[in-house]
C-alpha atoms as a PDB file:
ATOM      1  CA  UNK A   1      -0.279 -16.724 -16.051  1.00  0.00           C
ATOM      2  CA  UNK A   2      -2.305 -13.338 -16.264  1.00  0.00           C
ATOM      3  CA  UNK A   3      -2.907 -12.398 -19.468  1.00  0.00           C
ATOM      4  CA  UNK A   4      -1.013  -9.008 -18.897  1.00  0.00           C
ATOM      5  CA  UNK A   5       1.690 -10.479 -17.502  1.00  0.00           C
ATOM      6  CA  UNK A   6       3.717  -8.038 -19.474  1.00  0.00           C
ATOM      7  CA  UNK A   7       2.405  -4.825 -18.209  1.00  0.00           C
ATOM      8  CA  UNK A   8       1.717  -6.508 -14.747  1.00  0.00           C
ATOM      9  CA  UNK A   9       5.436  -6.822 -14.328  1.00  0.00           C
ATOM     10  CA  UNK A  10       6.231  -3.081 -14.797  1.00  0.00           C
ATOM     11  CA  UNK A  11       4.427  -1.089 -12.544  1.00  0.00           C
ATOM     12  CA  UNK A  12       6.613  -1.783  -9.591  1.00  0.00           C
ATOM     13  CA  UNK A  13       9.557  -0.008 -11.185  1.00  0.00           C
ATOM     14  CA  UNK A  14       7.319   2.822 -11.726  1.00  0.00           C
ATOM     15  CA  UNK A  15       6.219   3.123  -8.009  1.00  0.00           C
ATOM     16  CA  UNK A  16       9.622   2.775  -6.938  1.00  0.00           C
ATOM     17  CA  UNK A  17      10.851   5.522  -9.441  1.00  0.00           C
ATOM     18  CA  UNK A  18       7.547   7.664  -7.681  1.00  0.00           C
ATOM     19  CA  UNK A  19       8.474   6.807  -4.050  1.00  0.00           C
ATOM     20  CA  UNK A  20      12.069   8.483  -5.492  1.00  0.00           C
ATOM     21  CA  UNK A  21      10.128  11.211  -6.449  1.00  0.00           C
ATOM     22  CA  UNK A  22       8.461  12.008  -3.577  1.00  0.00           C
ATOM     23  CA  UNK A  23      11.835  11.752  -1.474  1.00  0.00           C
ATOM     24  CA  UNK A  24      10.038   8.394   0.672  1.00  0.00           C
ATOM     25  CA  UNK A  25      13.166   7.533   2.907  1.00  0.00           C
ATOM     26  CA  UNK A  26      10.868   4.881   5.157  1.00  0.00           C
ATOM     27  CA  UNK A  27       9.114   2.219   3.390  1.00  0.00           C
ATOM     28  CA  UNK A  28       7.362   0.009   6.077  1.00  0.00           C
ATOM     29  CA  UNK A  29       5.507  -3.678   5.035  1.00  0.00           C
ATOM     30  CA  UNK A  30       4.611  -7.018   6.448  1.00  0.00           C
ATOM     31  CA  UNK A  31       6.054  -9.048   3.026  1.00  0.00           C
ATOM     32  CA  UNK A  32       3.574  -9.517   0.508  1.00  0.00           C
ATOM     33  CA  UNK A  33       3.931 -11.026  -2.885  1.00  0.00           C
ATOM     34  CA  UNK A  34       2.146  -8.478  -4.515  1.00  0.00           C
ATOM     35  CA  UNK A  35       4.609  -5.847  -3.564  1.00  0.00           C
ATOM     36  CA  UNK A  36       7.566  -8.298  -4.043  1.00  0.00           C
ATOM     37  CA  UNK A  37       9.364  -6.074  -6.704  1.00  0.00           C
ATOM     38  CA  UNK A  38       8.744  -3.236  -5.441  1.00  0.00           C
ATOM     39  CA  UNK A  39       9.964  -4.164  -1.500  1.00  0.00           C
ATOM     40  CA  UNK A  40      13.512  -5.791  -3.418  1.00  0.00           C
ATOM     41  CA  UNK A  41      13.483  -2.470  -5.306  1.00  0.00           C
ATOM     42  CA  UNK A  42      13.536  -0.275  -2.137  1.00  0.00           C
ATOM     43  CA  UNK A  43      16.103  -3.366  -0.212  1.00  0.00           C
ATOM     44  CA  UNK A  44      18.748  -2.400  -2.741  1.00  0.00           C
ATOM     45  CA  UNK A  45      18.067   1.025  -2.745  1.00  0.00           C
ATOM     46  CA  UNK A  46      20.554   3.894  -1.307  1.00  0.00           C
ATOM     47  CA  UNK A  47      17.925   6.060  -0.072  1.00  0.00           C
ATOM     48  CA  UNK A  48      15.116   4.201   1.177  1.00  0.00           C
ATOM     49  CA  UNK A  49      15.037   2.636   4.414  1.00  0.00           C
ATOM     50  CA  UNK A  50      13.054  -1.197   4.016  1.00  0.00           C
ATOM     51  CA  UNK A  51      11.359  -1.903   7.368  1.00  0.00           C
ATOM     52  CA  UNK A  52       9.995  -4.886   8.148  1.00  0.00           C
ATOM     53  CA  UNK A  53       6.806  -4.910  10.783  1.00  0.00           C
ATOM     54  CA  UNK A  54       5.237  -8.042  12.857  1.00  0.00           C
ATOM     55  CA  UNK A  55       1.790  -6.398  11.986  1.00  0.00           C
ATOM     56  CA  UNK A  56       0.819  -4.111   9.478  1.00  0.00           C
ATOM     57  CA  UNK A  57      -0.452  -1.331  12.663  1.00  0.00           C
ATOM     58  CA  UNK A  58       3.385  -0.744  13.338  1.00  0.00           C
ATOM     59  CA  UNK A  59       3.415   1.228  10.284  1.00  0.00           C
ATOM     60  CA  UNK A  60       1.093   3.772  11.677  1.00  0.00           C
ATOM     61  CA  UNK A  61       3.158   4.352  14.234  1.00  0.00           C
ATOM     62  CA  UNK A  62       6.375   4.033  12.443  1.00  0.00           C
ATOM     63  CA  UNK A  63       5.472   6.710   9.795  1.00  0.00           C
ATOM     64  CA  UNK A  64       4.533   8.952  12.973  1.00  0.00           C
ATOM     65  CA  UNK A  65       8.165   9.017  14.050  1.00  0.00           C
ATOM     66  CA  UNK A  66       9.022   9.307  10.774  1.00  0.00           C
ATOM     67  CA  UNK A  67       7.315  12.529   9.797  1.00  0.00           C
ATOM     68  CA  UNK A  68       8.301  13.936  13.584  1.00  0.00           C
ATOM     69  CA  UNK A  69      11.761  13.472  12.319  1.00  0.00           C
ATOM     70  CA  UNK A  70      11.679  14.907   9.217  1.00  0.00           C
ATOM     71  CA  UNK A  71      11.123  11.961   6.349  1.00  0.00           C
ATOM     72  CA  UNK A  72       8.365  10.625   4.487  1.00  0.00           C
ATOM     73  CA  UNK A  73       7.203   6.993   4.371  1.00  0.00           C
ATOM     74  CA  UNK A  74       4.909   4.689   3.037  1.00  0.00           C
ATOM     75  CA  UNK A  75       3.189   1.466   4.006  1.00  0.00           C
ATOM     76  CA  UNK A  76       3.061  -1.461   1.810  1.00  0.00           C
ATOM     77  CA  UNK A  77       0.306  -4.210   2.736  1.00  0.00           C
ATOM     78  CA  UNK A  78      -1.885  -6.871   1.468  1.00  0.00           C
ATOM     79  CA  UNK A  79      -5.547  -6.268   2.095  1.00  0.00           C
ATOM     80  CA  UNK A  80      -5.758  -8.439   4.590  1.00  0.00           C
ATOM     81  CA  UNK A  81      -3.894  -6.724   7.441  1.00  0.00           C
ATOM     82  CA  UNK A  82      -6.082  -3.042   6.593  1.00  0.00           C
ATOM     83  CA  UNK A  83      -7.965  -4.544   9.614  1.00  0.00           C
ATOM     84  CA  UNK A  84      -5.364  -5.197  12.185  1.00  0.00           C
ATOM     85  CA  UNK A  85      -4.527  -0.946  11.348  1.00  0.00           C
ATOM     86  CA  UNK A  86      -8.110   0.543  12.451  1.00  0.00           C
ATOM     87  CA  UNK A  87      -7.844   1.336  15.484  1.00  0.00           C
ATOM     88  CA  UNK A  88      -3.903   3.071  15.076  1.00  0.00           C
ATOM     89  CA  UNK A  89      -5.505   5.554  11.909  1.00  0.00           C
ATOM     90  CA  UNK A  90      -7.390   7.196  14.819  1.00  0.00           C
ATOM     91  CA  UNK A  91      -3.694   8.232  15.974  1.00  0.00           C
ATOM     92  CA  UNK A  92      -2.927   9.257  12.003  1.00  0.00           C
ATOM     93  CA  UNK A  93      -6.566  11.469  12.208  1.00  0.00           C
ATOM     94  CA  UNK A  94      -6.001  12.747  15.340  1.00  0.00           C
ATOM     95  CA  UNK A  95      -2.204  13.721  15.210  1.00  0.00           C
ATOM     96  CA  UNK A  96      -3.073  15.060  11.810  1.00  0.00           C
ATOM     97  CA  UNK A  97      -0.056  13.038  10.014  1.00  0.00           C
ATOM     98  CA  UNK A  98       0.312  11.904   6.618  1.00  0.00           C
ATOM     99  CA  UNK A  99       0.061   8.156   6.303  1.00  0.00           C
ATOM    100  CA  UNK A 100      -0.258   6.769   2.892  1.00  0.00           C
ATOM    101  CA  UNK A 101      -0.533   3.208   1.653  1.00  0.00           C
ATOM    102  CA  UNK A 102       0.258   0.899  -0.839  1.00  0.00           C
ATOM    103  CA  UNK A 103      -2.416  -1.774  -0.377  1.00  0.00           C
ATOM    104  CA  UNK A 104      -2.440  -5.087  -2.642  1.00  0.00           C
ATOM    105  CA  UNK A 105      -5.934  -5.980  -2.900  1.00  0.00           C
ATOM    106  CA  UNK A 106      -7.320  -9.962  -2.384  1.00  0.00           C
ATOM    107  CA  UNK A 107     -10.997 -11.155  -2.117  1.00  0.00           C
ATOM    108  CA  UNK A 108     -11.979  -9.662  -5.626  1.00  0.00           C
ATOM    109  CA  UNK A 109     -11.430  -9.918  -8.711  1.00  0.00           C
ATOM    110  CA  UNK A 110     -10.716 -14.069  -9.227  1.00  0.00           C
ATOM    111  CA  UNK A 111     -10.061 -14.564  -5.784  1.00  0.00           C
ATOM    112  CA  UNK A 112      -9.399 -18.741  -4.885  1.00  0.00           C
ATOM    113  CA  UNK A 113      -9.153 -18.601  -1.000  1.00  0.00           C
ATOM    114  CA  UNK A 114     -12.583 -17.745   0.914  1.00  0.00           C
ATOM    115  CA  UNK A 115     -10.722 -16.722   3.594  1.00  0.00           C
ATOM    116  CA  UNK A 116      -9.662 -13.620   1.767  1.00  0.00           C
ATOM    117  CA  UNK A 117     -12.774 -12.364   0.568  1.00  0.00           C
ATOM    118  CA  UNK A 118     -14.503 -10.832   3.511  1.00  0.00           C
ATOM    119  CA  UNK A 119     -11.731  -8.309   4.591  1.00  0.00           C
ATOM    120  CA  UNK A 120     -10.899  -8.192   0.918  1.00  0.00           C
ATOM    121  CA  UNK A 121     -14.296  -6.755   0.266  1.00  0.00           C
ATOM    122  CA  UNK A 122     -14.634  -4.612   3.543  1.00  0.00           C
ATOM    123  CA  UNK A 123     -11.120  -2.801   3.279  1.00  0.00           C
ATOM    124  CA  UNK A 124     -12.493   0.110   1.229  1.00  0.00           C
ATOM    125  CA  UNK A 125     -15.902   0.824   3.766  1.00  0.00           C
ATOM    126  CA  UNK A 126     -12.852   0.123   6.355  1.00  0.00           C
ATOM    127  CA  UNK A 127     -10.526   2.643   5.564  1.00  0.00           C
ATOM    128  CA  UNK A 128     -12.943   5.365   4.829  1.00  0.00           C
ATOM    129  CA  UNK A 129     -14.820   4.759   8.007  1.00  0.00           C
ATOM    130  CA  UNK A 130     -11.668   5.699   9.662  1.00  0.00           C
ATOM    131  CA  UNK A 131     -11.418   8.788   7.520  1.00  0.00           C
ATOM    132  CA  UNK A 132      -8.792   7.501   5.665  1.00  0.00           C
ATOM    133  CA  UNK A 133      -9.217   8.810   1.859  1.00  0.00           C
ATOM    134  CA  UNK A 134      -9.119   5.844  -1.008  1.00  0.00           C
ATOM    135  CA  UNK A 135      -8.114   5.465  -4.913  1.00  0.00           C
ATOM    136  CA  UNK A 136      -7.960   2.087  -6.883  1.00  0.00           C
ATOM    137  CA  UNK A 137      -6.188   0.872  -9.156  1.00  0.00           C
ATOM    138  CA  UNK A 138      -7.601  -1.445 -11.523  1.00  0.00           C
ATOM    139  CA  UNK A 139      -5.185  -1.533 -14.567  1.00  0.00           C
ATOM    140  CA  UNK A 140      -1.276  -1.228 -14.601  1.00  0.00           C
ATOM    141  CA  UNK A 141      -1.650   2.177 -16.242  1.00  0.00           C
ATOM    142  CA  UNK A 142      -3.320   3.147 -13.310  1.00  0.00           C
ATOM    143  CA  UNK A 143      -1.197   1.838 -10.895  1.00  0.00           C
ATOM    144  CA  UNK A 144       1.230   4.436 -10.758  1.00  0.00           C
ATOM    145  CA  UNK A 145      -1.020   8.037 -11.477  1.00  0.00           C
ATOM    146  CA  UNK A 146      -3.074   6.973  -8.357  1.00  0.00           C
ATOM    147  CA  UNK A 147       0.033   6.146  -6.621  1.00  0.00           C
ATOM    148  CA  UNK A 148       1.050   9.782  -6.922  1.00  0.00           C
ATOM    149  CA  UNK A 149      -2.298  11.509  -6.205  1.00  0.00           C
ATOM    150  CA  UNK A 150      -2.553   8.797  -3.115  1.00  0.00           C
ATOM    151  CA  UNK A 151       0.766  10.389  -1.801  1.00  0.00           C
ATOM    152  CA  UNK A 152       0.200  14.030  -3.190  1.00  0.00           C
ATOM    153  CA  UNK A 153      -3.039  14.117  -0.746  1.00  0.00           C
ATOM    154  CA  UNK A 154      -1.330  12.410   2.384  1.00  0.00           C
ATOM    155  CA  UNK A 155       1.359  15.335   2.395  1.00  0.00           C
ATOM    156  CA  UNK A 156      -0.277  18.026   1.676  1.00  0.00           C
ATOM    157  CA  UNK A 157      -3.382  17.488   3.675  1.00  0.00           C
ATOM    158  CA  UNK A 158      -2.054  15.353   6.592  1.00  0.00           C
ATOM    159  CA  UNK A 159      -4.416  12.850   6.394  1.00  0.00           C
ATOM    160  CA  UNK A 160      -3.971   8.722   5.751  1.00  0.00           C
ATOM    161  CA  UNK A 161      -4.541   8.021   1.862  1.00  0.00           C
ATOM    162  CA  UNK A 162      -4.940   4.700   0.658  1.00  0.00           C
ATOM    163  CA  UNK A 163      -3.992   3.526  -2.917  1.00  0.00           C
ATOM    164  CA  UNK A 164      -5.515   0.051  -3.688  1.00  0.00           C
ATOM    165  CA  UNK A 165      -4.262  -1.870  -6.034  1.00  0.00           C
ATOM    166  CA  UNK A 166      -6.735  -4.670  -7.534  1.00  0.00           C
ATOM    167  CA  UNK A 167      -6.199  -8.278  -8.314  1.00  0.00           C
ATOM    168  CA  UNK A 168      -6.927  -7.304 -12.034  1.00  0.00           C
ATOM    169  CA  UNK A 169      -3.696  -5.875 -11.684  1.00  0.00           C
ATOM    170  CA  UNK A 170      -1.740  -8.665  -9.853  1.00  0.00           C
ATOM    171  CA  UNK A 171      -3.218 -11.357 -11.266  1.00  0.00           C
ATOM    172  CA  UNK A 172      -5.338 -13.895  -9.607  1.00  0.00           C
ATOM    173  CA  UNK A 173      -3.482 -16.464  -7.313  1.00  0.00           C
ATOM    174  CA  UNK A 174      -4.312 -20.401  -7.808  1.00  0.00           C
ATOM    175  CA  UNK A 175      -3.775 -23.064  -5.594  1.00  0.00           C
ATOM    176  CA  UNK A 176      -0.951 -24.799  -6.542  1.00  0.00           C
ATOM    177  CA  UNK A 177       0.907 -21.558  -7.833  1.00  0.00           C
END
């Protein structure tokens, strides 16, 4: 268990109390246990819409249509699929539309699977190659205040914002567990 456990488990209700706040209608994701809570949060919700992609580039496009209809979204993914969504943020950067994500980090911070580390480590050089603008989160306190500045700067400037969320945070996965 991760020694925060306690704190760990909170910060889901307080992004889905912020993604109220911002009036997000479309939440898009490729399931992740690390946003878990959170997506069963937004299933049960009234107002949000829970969308569930084959691959985590869908979003792009789906938060596109989105904003051309009038609602905000978010994407919610796991740091591995920030790679299968480089070549759709040119579309975000060059249609100058908001696009901001939720992304669970792996590869860091305790990390047990070697297959996670390399896109784990590359995902911030990755998304700010592609101009997209990046905050982390390392602590559950931070979780949510980065949250909102991550989705304050996609709306008002137009541009993809990324809000990373470190394994310090979601504790460090085990074999086994």
């Amino acid at each position: 268990m991760h020694p925060d456990a306690g704190q760990t488990e909170n910060w889901p209700d307080g992004l889905f109390a912020l993604l109220e706040a911002h009036k997000i209608r479309q939440v898009v994701v490729v399931p992740d246990a690390g946003h878990a809570r959170l997506i069963r949060r937004v299933q049960a919700s009234n107002t949000m819409r829970l969308i569930p992609l084959t691959t985590e580039e869908e979003g792009i496009a789906v938060l596109g249509g989105a904003w051309l209809g009038g609602q905000r979204g978010v994407v919610l993914m796991q740091s591995s699929g920030v790679g299968n969504c480089i070549n759709m943020l040119s579309l975000a950067a060059t249609c100058r539309f908001p696009v901001p994500m939720l992304i669970t980090m792996r590869g860091d911070f305790g990390e047990f699977n070697p297959w996670q580390v390399p896109m784990g480590q590359a995902t911030p050089a990755v998304l700010e190659a592609m101009g997209c603008i990046t905050h982390r989160a390392d602590t559950p306190e931070d979780v949510v205040p980065i949250a909102d500045a991550t989705l304050r700067l996609a709306f008002n400037t137009y541009r993809a914002t990324a809000c990373l969320i470190g394994q310090r945070v979601l504790g460090a996965k085990t074999f086994g567990k």
